[in-house]
C-alpha atoms as a PDB file:
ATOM      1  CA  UNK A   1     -81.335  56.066  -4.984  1.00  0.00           C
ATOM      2  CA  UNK A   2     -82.316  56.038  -8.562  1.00  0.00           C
ATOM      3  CA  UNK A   3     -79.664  55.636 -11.696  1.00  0.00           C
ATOM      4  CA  UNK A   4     -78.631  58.952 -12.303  1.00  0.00           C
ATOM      5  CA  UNK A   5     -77.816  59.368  -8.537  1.00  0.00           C
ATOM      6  CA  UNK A   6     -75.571  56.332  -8.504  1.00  0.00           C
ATOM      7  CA  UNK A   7     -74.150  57.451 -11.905  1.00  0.00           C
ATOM      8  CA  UNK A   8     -73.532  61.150 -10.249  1.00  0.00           C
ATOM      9  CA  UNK A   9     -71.393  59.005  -6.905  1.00  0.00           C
ATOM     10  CA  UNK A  10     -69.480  56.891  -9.674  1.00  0.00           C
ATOM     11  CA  UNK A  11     -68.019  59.382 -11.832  1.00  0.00           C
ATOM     12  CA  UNK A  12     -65.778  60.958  -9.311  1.00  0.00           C
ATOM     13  CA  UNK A  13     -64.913  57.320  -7.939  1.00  0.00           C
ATOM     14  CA  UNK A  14     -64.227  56.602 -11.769  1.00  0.00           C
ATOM     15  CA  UNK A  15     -61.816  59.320 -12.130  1.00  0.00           C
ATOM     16  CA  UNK A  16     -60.143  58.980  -8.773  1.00  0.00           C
ATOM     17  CA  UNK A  17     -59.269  55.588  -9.900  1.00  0.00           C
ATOM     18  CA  UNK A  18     -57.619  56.618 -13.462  1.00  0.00           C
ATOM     19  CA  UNK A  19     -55.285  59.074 -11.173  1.00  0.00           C
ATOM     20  CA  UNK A  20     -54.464  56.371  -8.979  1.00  0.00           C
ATOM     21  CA  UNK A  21     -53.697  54.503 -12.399  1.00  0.00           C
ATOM     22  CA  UNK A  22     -51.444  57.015 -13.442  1.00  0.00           C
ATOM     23  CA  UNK A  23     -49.658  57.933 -10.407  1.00  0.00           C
ATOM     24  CA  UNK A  24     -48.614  53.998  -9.682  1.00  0.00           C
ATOM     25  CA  UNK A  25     -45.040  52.943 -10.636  1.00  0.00           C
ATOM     26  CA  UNK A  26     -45.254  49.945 -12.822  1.00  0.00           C
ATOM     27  CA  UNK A  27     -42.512  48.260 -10.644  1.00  0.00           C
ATOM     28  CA  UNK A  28     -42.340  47.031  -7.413  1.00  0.00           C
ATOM     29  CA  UNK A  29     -41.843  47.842  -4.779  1.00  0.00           C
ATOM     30  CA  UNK A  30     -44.361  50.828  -5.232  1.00  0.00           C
ATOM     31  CA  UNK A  31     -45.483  53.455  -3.177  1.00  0.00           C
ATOM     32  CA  UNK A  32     -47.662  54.218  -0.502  1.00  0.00           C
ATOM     33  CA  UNK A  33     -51.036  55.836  -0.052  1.00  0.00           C
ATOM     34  CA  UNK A  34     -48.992  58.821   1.675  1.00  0.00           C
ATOM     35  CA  UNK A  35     -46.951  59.029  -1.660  1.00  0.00           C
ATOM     36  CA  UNK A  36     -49.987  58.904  -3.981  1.00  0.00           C
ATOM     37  CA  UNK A  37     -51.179  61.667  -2.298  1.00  0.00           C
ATOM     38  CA  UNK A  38     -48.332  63.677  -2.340  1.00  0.00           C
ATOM     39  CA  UNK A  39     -47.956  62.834  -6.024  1.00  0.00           C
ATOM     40  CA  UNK A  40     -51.852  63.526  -6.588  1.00  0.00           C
ATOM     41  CA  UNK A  41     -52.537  66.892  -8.837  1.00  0.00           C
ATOM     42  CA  UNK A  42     -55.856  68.911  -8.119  1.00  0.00           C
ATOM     43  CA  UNK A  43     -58.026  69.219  -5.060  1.00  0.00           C
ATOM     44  CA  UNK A  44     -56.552  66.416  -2.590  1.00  0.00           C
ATOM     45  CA  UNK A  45     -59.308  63.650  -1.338  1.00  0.00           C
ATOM     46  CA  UNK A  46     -59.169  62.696   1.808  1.00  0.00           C
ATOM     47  CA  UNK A  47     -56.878  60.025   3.088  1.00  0.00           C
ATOM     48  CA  UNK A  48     -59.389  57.777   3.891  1.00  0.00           C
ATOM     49  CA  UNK A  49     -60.733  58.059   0.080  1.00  0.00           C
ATOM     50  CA  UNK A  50     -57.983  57.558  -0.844  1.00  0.00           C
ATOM     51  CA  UNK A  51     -56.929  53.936   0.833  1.00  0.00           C
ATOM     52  CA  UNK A  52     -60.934  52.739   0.366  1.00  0.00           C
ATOM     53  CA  UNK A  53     -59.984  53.549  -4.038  1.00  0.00           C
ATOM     54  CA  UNK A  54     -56.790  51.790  -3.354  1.00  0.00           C
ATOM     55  CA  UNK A  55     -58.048  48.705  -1.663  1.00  0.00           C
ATOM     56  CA  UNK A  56     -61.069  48.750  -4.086  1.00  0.00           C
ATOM     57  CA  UNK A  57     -58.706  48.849  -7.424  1.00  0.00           C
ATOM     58  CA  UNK A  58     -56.596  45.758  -5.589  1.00  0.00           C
ATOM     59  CA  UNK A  59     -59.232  43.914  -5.457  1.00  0.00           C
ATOM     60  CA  UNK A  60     -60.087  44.642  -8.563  1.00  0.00           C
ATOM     61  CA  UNK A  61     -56.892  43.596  -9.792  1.00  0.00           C
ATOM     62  CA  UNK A  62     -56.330  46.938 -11.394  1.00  0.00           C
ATOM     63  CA  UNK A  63     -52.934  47.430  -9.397  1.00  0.00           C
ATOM     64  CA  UNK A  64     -50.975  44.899  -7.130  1.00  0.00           C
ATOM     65  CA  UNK A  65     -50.073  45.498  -3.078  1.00  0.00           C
ATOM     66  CA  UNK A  66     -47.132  44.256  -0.616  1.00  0.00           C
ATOM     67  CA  UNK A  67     -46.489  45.094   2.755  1.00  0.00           C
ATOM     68  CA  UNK A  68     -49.359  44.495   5.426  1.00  0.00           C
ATOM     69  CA  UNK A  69     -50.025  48.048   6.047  1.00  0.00           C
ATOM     70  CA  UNK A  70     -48.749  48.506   9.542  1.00  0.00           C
ATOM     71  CA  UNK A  71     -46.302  50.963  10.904  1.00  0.00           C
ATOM     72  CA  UNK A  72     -42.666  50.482   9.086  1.00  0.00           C
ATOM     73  CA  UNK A  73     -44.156  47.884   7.089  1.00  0.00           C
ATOM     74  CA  UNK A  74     -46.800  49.866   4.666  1.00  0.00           C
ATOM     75  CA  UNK A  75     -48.706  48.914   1.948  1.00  0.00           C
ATOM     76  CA  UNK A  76     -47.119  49.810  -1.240  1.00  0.00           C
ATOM     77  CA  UNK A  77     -48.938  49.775  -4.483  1.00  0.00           C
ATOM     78  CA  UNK A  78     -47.901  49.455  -7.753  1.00  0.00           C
ATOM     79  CA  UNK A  79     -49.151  48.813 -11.513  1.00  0.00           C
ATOM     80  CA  UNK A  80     -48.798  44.989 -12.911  1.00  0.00           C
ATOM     81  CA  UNK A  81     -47.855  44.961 -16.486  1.00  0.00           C
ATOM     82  CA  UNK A  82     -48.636  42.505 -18.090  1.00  0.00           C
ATOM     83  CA  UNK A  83     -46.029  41.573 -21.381  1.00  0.00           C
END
């Protein structure tokens, strides 16, 4: 895979993540991937997209999770902001 074919998968990753950005509360306890979705403007990604960008930005440390993502106890995600 040469550069500009990496560059072509990153841009929609890139973008996907800057929605996820804005559609995060900045407060705890946050919301869940179901919620992003249904919050989520434009063609929908898939679910699974959507929790891979989510994990990836938390590790990342571009938003904060609680919860450990089972049945009645979901991940929720939210925005840190920093003072």
């Amino acid at each position: 895979m040469n550069v500009a074919q990496r560059t072509a998968l990153l841009d929609p990753r890139k973008k996907r993540l800057q929605t996820i950005r804005g559609i995060l509360p900045s407060v705890p306890p946050g919301i869940t991937e179901f919620e992003v979705l249904h919050h989520w403007t434009g063609p929908l990604p898939n679910i699974r997209t959507i929790r891979r960008d989510l994990k990836r930005g938390r590790e990342r440390g571009m938003w904060t999770a609680s919860g450990r993502g089972v049945p009645y106890q979901p991940q929720r995600y939210w925005v840190r902001v920093t003072a």
